[in-house]
Each structure stands twice: as C-alpha cells, then as structure tokens.
PDB file of N, CA and C in Angstrom:
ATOM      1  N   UNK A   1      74.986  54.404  -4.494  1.00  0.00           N
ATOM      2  CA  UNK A   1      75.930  53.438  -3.991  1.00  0.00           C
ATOM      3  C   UNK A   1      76.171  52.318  -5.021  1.00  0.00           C
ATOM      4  N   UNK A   2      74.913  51.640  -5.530  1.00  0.00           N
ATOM      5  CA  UNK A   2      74.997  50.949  -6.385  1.00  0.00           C
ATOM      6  C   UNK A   2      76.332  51.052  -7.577  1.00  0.00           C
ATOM      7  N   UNK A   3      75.808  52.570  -8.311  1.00  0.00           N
ATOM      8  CA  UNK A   3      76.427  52.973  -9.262  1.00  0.00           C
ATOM      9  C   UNK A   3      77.725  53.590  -9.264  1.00  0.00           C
ATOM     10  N   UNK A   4      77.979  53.801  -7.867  1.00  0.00           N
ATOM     11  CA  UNK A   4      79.687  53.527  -7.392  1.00  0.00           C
ATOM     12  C   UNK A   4      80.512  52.165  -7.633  1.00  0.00           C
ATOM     13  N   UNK A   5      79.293  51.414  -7.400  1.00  0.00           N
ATOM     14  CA  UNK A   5      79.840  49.669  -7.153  1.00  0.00           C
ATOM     15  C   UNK A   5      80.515  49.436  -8.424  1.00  0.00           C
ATOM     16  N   UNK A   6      79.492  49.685  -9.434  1.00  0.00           N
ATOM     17  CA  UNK A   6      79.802  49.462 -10.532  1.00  0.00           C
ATOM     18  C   UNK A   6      80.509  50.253 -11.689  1.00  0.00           C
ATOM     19  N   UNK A   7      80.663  51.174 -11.598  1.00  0.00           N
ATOM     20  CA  UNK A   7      81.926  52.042 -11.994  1.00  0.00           C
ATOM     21  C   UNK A   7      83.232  51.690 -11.572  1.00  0.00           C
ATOM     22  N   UNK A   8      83.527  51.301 -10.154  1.00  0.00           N
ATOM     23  CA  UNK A   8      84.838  50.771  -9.424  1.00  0.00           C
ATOM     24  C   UNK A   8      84.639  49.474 -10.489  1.00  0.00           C
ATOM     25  N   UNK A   9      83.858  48.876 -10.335  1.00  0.00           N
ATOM     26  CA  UNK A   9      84.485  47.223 -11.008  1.00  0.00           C
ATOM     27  C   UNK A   9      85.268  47.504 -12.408  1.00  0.00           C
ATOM     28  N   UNK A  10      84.133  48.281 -13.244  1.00  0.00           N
ATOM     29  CA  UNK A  10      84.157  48.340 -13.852  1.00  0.00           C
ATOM     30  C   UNK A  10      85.405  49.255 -14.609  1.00  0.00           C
ATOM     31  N   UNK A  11      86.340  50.265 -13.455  1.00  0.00           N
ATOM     32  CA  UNK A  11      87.286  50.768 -13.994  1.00  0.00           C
ATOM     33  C   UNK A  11      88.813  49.864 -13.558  1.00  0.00           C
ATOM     34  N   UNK A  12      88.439  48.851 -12.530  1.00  0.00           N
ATOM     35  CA  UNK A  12      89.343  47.968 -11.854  1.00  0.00           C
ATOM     36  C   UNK A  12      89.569  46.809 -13.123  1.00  0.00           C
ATOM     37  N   UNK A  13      88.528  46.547 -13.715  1.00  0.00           N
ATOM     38  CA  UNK A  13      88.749  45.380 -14.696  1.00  0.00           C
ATOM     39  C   UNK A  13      88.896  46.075 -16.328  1.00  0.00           C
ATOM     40  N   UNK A  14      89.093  47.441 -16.567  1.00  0.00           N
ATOM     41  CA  UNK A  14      89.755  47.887 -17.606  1.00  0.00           C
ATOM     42  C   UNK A  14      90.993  48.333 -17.273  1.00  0.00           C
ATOM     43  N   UNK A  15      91.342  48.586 -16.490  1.00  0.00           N
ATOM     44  CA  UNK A  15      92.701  48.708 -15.516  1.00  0.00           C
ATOM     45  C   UNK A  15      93.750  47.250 -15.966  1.00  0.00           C
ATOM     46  N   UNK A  16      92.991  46.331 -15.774  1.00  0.00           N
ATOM     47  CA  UNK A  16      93.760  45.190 -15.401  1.00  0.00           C
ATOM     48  C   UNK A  16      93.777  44.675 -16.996  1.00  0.00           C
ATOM     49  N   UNK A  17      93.006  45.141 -17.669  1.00  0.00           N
ATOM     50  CA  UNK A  17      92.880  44.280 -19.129  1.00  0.00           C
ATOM     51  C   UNK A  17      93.985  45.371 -19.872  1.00  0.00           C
ATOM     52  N   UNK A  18      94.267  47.139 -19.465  1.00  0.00           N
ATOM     53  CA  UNK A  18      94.782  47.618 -20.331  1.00  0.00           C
ATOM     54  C   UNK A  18      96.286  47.306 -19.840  1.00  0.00           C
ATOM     55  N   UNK A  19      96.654  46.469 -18.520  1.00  0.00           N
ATOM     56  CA  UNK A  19      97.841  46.291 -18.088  1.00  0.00           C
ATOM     57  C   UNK A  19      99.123  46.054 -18.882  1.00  0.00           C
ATOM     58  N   UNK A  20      98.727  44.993 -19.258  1.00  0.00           N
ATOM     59  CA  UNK A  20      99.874  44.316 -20.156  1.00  0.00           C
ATOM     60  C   UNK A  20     100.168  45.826 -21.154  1.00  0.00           C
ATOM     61  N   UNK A  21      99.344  45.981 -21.860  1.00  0.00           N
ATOM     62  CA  UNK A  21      99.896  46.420 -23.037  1.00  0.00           C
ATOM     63  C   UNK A  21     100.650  47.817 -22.592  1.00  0.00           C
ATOM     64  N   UNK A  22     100.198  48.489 -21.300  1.00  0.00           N
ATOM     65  CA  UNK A  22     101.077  49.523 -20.571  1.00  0.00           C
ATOM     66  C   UNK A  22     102.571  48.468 -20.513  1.00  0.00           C
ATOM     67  N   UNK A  23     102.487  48.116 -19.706  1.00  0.00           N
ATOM     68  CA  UNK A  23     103.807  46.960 -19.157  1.00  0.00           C
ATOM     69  C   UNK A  23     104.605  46.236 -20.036  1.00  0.00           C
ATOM     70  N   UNK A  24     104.110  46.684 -21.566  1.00  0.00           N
ATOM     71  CA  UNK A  24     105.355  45.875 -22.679  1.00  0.00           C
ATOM     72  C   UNK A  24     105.413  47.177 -23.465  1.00  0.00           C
ATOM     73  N   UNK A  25     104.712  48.148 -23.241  1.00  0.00           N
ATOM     74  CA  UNK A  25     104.694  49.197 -24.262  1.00  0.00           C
ATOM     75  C   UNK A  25     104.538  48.805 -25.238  1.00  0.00           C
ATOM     76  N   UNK A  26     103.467  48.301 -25.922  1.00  0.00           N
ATOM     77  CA  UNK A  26     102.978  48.287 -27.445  1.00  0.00           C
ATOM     78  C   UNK A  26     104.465  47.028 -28.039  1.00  0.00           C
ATOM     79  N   UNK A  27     105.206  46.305 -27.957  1.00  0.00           N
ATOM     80  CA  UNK A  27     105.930  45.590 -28.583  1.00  0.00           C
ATOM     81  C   UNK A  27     105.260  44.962 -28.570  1.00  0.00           C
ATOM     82  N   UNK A  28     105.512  43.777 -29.993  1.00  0.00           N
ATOM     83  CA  UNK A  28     104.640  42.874 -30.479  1.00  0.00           C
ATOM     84  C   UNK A  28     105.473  41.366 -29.662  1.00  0.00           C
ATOM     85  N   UNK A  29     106.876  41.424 -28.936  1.00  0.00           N
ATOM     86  CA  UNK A  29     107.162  40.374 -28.744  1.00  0.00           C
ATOM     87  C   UNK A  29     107.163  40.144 -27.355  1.00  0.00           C
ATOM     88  N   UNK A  30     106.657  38.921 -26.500  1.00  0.00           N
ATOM     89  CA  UNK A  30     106.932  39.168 -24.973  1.00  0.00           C
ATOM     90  C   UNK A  30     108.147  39.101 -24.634  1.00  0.00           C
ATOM     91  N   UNK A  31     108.913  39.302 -23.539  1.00  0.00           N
ATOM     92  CA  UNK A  31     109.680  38.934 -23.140  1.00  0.00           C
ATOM     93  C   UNK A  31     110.164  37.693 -22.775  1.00  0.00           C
ATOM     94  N   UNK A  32     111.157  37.045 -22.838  1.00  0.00           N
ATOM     95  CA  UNK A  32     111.413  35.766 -22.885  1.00  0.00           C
ATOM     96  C   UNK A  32     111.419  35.349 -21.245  1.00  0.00           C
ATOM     97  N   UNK A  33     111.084  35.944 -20.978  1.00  0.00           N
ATOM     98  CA  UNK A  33     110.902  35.770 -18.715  1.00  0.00           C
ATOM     99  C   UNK A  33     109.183  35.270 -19.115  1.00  0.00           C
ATOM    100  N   UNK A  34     108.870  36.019 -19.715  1.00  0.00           N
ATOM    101  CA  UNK A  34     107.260  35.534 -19.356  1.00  0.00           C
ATOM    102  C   UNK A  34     106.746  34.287 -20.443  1.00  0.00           C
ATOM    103  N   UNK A  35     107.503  34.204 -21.445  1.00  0.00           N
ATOM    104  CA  UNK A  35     107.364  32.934 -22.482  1.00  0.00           C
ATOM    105  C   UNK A  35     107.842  31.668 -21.390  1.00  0.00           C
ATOM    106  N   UNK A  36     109.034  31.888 -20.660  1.00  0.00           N
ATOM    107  CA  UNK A  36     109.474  30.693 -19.556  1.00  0.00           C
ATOM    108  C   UNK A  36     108.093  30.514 -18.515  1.00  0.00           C
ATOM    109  N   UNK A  37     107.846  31.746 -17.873  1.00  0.00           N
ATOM    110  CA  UNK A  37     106.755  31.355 -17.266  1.00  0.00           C
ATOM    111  C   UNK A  37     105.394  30.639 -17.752  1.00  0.00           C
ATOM    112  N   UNK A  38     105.430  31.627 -18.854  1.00  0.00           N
ATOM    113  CA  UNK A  38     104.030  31.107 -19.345  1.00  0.00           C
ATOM    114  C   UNK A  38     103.959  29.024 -19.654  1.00  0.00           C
ATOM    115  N   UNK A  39     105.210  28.904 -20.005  1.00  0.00           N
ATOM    116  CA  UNK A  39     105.498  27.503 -20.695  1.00  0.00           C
ATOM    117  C   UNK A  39     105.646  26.233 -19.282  1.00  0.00           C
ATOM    118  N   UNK A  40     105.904  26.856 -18.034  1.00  0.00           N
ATOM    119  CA  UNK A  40     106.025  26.374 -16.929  1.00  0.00           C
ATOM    120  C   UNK A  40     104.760  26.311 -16.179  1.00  0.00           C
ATOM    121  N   UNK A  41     104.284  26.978 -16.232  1.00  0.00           N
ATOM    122  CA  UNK A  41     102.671  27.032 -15.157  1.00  0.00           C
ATOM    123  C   UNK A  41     101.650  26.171 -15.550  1.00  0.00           C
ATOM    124  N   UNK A  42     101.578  25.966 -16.687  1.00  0.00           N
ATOM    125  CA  UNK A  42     100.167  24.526 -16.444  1.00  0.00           C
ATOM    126  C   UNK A  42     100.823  23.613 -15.890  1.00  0.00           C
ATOM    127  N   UNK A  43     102.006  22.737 -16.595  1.00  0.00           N
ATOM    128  CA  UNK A  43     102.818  21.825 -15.532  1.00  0.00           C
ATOM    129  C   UNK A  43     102.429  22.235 -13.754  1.00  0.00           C
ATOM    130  N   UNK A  44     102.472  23.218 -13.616  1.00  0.00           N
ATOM    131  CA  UNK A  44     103.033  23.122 -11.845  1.00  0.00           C
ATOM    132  C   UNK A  44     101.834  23.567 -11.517  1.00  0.00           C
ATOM    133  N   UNK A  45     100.773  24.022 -12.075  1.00  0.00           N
ATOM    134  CA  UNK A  45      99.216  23.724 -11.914  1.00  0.00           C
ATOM    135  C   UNK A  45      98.490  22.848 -11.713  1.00  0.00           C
ATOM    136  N   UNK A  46      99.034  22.204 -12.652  1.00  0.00           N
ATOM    137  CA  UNK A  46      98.226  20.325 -12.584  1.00  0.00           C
ATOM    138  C   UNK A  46      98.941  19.922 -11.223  1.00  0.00           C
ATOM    139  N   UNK A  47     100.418  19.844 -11.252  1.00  0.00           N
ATOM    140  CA  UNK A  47     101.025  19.112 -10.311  1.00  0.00           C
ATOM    141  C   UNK A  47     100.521  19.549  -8.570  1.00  0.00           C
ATOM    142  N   UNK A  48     100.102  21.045  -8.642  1.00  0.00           N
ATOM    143  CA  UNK A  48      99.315  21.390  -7.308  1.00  0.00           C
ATOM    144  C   UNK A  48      98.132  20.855  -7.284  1.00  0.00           C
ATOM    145  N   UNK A  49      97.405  20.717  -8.162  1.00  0.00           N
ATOM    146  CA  UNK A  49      95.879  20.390  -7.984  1.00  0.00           C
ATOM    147  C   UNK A  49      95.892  19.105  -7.750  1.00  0.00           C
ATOM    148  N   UNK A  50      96.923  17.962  -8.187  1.00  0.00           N
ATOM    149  CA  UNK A  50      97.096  16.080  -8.073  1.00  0.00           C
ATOM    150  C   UNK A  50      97.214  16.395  -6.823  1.00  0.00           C
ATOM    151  N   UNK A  51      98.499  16.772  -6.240  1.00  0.00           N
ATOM    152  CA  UNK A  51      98.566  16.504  -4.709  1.00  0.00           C
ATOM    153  C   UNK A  51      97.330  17.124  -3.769  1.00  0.00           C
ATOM    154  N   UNK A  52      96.369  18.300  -3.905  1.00  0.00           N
ATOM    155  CA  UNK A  52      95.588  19.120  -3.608  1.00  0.00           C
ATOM    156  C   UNK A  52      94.308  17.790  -3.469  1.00  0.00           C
ATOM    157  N   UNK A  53      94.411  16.963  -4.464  1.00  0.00           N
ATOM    158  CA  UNK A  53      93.279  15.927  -4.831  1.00  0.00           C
ATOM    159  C   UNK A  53      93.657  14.584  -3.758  1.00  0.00           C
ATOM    160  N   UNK A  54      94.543  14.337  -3.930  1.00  0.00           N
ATOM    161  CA  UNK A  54      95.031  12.927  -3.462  1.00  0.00           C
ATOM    162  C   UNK A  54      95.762  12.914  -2.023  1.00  0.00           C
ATOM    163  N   UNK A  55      96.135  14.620  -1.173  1.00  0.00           N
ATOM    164  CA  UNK A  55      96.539  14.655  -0.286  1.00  0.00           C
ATOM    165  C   UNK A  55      95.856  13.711   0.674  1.00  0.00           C
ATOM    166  N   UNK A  56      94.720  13.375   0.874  1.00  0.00           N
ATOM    167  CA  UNK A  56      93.843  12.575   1.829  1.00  0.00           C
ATOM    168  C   UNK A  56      93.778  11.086   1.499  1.00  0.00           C
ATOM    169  N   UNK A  57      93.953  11.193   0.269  1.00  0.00           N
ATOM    170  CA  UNK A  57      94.277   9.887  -0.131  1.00  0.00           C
ATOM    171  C   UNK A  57      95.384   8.870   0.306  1.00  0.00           C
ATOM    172  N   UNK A  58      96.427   9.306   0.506  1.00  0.00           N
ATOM    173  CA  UNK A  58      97.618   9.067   0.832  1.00  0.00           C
ATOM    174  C   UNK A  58      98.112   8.986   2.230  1.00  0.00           C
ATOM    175  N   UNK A  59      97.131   9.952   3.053  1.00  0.00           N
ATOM    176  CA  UNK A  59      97.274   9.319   4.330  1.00  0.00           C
ATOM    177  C   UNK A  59      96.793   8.502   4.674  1.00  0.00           C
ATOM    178  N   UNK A  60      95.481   8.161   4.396  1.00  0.00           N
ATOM    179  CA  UNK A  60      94.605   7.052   4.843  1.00  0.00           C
ATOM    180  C   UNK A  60      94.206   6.407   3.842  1.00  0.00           C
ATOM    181  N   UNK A  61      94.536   4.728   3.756  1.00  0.00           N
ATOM    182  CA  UNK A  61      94.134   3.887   2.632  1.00  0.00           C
ATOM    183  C   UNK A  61      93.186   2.936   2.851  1.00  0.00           C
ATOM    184  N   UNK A  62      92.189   4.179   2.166  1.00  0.00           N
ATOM    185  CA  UNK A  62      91.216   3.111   2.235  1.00  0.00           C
ATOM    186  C   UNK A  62      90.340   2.854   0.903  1.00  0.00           C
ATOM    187  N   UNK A  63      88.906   2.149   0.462  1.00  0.00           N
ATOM    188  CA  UNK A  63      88.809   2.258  -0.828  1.00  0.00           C
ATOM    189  C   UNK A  63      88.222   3.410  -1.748  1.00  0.00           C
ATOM    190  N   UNK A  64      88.077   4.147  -0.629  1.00  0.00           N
ATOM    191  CA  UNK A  64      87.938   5.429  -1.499  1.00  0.00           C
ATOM    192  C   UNK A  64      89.403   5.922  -2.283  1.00  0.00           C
ATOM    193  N   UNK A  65      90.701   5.871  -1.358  1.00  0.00           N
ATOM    194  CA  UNK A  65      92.041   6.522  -1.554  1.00  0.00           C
ATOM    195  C   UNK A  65      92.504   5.391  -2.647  1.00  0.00           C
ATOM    196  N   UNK A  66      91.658   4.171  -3.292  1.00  0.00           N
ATOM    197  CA  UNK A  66      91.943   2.775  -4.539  1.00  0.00           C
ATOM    198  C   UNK A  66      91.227   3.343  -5.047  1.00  0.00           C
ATOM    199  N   UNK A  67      90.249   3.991  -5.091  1.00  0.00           N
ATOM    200  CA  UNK A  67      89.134   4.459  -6.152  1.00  0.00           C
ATOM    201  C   UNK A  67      89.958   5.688  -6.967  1.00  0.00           C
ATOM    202  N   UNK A  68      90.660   6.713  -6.026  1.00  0.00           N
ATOM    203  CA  UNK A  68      91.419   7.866  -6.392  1.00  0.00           C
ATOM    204  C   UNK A  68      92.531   7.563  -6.858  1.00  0.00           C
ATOM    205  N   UNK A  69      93.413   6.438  -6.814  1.00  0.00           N
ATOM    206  CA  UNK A  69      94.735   6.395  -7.381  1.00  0.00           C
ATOM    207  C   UNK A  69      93.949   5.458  -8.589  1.00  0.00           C
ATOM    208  N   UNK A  70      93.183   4.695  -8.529  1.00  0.00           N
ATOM    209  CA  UNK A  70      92.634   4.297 -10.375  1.00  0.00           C
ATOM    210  C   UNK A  70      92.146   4.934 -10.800  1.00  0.00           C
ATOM    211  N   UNK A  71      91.559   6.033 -10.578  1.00  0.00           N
ATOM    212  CA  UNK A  71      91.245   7.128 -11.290  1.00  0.00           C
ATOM    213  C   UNK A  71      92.149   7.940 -11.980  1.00  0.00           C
ATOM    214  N   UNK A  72      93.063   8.689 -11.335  1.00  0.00           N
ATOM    215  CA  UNK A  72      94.492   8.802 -10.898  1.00  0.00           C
ATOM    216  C   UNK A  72      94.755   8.114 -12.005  1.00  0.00           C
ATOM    217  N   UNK A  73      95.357   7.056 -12.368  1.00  0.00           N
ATOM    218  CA  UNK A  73      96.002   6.670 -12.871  1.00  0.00           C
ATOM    219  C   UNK A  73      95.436   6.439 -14.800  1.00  0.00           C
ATOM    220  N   UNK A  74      93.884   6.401 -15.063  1.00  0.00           N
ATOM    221  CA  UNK A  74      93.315   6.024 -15.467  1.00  0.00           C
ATOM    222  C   UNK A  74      93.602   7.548 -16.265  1.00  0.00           C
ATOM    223  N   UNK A  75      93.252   8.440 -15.876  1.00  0.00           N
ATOM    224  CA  UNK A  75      93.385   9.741 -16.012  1.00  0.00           C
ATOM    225  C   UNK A  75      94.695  10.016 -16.971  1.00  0.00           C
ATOM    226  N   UNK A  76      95.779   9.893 -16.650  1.00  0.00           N
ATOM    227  CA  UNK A  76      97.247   9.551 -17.033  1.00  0.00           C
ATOM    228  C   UNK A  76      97.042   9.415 -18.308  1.00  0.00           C
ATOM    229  N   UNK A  77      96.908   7.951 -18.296  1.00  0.00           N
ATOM    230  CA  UNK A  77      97.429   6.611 -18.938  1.00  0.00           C
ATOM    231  C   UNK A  77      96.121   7.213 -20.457  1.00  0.00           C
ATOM    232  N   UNK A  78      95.221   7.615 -20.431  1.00  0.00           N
ATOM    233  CA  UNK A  78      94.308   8.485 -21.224  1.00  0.00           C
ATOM    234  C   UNK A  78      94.889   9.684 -21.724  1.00  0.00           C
ATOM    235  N   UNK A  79      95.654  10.443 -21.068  1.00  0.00           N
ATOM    236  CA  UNK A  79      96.026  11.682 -21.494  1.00  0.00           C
ATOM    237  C   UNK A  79      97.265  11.718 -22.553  1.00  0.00           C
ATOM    238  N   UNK A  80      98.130  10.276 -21.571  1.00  0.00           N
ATOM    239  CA  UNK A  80      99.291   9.808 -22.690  1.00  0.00           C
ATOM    240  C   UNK A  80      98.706   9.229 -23.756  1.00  0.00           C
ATOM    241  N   UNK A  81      97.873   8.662 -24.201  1.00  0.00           N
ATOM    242  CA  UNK A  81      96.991   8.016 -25.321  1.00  0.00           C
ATOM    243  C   UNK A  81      96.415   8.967 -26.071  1.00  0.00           C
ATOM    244  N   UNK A  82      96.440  10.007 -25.661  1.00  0.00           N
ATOM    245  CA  UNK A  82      95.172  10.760 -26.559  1.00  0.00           C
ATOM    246  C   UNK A  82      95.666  12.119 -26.703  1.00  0.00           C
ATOM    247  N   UNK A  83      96.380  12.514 -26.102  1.00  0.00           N
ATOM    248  CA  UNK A  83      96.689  13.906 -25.517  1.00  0.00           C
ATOM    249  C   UNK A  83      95.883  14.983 -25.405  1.00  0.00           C
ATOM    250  N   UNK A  84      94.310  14.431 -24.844  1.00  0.00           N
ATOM    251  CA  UNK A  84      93.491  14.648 -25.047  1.00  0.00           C
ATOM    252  C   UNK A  84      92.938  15.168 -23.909  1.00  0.00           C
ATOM    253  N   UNK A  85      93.074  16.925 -23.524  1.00  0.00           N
ATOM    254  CA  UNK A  85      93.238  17.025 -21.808  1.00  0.00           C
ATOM    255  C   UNK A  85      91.065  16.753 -21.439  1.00  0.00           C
ATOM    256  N   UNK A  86      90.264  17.064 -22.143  1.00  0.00           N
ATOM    257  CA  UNK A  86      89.265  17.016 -21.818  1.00  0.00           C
ATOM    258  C   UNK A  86      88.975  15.328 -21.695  1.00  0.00           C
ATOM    259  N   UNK A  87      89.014  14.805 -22.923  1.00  0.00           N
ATOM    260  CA  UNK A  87      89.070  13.051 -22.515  1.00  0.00           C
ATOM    261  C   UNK A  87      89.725  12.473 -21.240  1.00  0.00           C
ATOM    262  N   UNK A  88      90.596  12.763 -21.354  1.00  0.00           N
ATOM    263  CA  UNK A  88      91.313  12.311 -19.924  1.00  0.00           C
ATOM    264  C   UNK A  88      90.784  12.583 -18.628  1.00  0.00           C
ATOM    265  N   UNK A  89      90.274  13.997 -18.706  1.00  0.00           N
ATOM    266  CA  UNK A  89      89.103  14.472 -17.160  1.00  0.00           C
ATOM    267  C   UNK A  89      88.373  13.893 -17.203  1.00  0.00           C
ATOM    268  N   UNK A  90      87.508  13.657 -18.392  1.00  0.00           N
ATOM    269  CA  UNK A  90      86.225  12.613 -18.626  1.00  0.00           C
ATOM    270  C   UNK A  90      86.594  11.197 -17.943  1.00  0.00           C
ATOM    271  N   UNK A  91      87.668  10.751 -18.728  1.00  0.00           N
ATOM    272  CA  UNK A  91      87.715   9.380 -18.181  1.00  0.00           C
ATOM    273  C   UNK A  91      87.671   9.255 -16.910  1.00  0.00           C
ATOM    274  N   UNK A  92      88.685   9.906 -16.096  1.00  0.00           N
ATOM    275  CA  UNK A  92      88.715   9.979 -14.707  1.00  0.00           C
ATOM    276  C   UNK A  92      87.663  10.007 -14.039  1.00  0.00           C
ATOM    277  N   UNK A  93      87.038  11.221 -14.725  1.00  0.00           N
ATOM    278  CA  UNK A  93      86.131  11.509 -13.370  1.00  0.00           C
ATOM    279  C   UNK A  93      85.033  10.406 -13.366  1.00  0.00           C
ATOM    280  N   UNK A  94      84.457   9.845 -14.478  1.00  0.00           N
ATOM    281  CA  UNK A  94      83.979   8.539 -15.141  1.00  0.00           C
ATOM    282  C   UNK A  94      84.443   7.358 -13.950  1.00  0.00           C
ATOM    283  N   UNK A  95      85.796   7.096 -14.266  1.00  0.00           N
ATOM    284  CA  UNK A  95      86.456   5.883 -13.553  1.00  0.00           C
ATOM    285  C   UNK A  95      86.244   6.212 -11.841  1.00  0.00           C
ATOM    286  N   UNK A  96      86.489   7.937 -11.598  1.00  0.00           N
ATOM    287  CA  UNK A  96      86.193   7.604 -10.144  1.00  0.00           C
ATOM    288  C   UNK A  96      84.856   7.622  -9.416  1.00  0.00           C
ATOM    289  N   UNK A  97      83.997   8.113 -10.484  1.00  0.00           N
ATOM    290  CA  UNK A  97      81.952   8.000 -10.025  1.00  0.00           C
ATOM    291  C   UNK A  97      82.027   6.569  -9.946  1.00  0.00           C
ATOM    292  N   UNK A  98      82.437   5.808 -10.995  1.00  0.00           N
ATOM    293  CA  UNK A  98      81.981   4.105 -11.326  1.00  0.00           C
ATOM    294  C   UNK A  98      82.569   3.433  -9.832  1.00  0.00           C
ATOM    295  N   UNK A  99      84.014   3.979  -9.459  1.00  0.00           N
ATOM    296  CA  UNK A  99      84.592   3.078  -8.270  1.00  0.00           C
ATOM    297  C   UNK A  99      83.899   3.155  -7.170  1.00  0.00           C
ATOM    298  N   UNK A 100      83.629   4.729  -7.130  1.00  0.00           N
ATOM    299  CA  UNK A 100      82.789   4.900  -5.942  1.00  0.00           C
ATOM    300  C   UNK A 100      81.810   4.384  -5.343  1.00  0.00           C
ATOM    301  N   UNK A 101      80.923   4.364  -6.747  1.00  0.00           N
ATOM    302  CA  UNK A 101      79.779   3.542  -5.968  1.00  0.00           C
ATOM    303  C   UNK A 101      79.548   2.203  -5.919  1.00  0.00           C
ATOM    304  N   UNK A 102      80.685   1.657  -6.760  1.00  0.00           N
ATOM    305  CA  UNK A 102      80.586   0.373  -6.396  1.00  0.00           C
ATOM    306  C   UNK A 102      81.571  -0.336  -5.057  1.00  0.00           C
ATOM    307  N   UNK A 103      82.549   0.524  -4.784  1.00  0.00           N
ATOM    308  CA  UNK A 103      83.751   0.179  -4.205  1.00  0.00           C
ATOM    309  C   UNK A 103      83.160   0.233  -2.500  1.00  0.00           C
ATOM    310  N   UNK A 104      81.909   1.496  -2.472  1.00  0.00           N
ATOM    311  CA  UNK A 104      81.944   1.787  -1.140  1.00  0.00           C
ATOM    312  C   UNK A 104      80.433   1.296  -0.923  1.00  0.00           C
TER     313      UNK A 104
END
C-alpha cells in the first residue's frame, strides 16, 4: 500500500513538472497570454492577501486594527524606499510585534 502511495505521488508530480513542456511543445518562447498572466499575478496576490490581512481590521477599530494599518502602512512606505520585498515584510512584521505589545 505504502509503495502504491508513493509511486502515485510520485508519477502525479512528474506529470505535472513534464506539463508545460508537453503544452508549448518544446518552443523556446511562451506565449504572450501567459507572459500577461505571469506579469499580473503577484500584483493581485499581494492585493488578496492585504485585504485577506486587514479584512477584520476594518470592521472593527480598535488598537489592534491601528497596530495593522501602521504596520500596513510602514510595510509600503519601506517597499517604496527600498524595493526591497523581504525588508519591507521585515519591517512590518517588526512594526506590528512592537505595536502589539505595547498598544494592547
């Protein structure tokens, strides 16, 4: 049973890795549908995960939901400075441990 388990994974995740290159047939260039996508999805990634973060925030203001929009914001205002996507998580998450425990 075991060694069923692991044969299935294991032919499911060479399956999926030999995909692409079935699905463009060996051309070296992608298609310009998936260069648009590809160039669009971190944008609308981040933008799900902010609201995903701050949805609770926004209904109820309290100083946890001041701790999350200076963080929030802190986060930003770092990323435009630096363009620096790991610094910018740092800072944040930094700015929102520090609010927290002092705020609450």
């Amino acid at each position: 049973m075991i060694l069923l388990l692991i044969l299935t994974a294991s032919a499911v995740t060479i399956l999926l890795r030999a995909f692409p290159f079935v699905l463009f047939g060996g051309k070296r260039q992608m298609p310009s549908v998936i260069h648009r996508i590809a160039d669009l999805m971190p944008p609308a990634i981040i933008a799900v995960l902010v609201v995903y973060c701050l949805k609770g925030s926004i209904a109820a203001v309290t100083m946890e939901s001041l701790a999350a929009a200076v963080a929030a914001a802190a986060t930003a205002l770092v990323h435009i400075w630096k363009r620096n996507t790991l610094a910018s998580i740092a800072v944040g998450t930094l700015v929102y441990m520090v609010l927290i425990r002092v705020l609450l």
